[in-house]
C-alpha atoms as a PDB file:
ATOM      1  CA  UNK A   1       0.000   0.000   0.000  1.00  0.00           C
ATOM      2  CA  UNK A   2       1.130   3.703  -1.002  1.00  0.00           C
ATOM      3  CA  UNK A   3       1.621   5.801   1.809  1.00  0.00           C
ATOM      4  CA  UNK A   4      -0.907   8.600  -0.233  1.00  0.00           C
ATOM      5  CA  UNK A   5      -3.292   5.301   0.918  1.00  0.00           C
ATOM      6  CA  UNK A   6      -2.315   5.135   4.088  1.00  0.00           C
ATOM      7  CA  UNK A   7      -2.628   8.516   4.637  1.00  0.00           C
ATOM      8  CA  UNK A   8      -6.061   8.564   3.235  1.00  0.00           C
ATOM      9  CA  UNK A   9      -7.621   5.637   5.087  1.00  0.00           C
ATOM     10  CA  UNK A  10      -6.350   7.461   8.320  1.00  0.00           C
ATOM     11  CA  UNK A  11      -7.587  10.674   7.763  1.00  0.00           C
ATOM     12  CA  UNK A  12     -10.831   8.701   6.855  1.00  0.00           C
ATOM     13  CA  UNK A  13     -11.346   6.422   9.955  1.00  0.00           C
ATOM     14  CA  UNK A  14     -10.482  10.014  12.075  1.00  0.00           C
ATOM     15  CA  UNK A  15     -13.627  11.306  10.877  1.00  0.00           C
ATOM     16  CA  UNK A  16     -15.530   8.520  11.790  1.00  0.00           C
ATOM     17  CA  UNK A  17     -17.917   9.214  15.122  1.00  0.00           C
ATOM     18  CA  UNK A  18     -17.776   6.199  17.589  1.00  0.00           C
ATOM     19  CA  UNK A  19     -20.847   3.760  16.312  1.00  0.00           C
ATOM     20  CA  UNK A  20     -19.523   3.781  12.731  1.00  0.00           C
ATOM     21  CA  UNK A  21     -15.314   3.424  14.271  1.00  0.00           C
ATOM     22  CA  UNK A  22     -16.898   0.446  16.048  1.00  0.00           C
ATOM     23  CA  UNK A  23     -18.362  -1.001  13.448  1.00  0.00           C
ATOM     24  CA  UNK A  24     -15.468  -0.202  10.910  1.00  0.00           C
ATOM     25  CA  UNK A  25     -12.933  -2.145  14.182  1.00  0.00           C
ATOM     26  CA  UNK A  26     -15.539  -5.253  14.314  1.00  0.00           C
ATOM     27  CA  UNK A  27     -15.758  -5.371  10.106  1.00  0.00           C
ATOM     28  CA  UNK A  28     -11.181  -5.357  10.094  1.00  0.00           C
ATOM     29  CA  UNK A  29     -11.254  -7.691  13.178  1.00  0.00           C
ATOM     30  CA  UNK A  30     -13.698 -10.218  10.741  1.00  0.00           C
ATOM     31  CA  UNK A  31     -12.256  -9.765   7.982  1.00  0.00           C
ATOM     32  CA  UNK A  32      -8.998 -10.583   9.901  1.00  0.00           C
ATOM     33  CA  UNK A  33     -10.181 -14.036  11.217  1.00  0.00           C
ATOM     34  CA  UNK A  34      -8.341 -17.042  10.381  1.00  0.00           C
ATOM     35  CA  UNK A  35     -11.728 -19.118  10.548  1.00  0.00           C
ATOM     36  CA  UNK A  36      -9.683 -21.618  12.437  1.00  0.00           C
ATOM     37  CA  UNK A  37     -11.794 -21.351  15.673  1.00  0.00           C
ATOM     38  CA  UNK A  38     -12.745 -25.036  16.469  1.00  0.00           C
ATOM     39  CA  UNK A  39     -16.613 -25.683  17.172  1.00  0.00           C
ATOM     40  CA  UNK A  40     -18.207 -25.922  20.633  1.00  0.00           C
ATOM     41  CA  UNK A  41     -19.514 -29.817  21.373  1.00  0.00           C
ATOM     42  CA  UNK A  42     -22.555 -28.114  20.636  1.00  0.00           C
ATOM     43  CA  UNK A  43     -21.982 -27.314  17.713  1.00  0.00           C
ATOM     44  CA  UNK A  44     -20.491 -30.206  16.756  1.00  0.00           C
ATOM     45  CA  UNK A  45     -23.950 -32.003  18.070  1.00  0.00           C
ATOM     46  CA  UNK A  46     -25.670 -29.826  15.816  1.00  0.00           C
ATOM     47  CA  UNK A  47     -23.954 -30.646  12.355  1.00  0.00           C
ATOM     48  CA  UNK A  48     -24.184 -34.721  13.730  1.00  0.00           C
ATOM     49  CA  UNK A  49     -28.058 -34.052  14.061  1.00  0.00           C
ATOM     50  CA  UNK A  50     -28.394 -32.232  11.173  1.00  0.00           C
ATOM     51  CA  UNK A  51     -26.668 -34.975   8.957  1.00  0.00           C
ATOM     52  CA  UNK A  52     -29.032 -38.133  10.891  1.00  0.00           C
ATOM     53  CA  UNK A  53     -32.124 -36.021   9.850  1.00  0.00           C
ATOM     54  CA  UNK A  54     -30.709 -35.407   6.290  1.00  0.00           C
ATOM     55  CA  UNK A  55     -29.836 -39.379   5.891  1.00  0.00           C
ATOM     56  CA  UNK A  56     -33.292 -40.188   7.443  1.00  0.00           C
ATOM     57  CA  UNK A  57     -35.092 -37.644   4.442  1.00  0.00           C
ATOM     58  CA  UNK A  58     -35.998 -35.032   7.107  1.00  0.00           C
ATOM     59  CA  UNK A  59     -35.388 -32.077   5.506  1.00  0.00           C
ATOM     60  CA  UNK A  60     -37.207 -29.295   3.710  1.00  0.00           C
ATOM     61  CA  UNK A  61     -36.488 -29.003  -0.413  1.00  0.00           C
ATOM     62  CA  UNK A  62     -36.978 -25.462  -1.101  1.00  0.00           C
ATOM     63  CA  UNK A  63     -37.409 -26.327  -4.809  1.00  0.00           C
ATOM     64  CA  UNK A  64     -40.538 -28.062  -3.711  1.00  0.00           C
ATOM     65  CA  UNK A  65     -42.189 -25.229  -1.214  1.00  0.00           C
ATOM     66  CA  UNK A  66     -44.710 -22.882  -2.182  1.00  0.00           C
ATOM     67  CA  UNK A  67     -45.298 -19.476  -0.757  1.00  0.00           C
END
């Protein structure tokens, strides 16, 4: 990155008020993520349930649903 870039983002996140810094912080700090976070046992119980009911046929085709 250029430092005319830099320079620009910076003067651009000082103008931000505090909601839309925050939100700006939490977007980086995602976008930052490794997605390496292992899942919770619950989570993990979840996915196992999910794919029994999917085996089983217990599960909504969207293709087929009417609104």
């Amino acid at each position: 990155m250029n430092e005319s870039m830099r320079e620009n983002l910076i003067r651009t996140i000082q103008k931000l008020d505090d909601e839309n810094l925050l939100a700006v912080s939490q977007y980086i700090d995602f976008l930052c993520d490794s997605g390496e976070e292992a899942p919770s046992d619950e989570d993990v119980q979840a996915i196992l349930k999910g794919r029994q009911e999917f085996d089983l046929g217990e599960y909504t085709s969207w293709e087929k649903t009417s609104f």
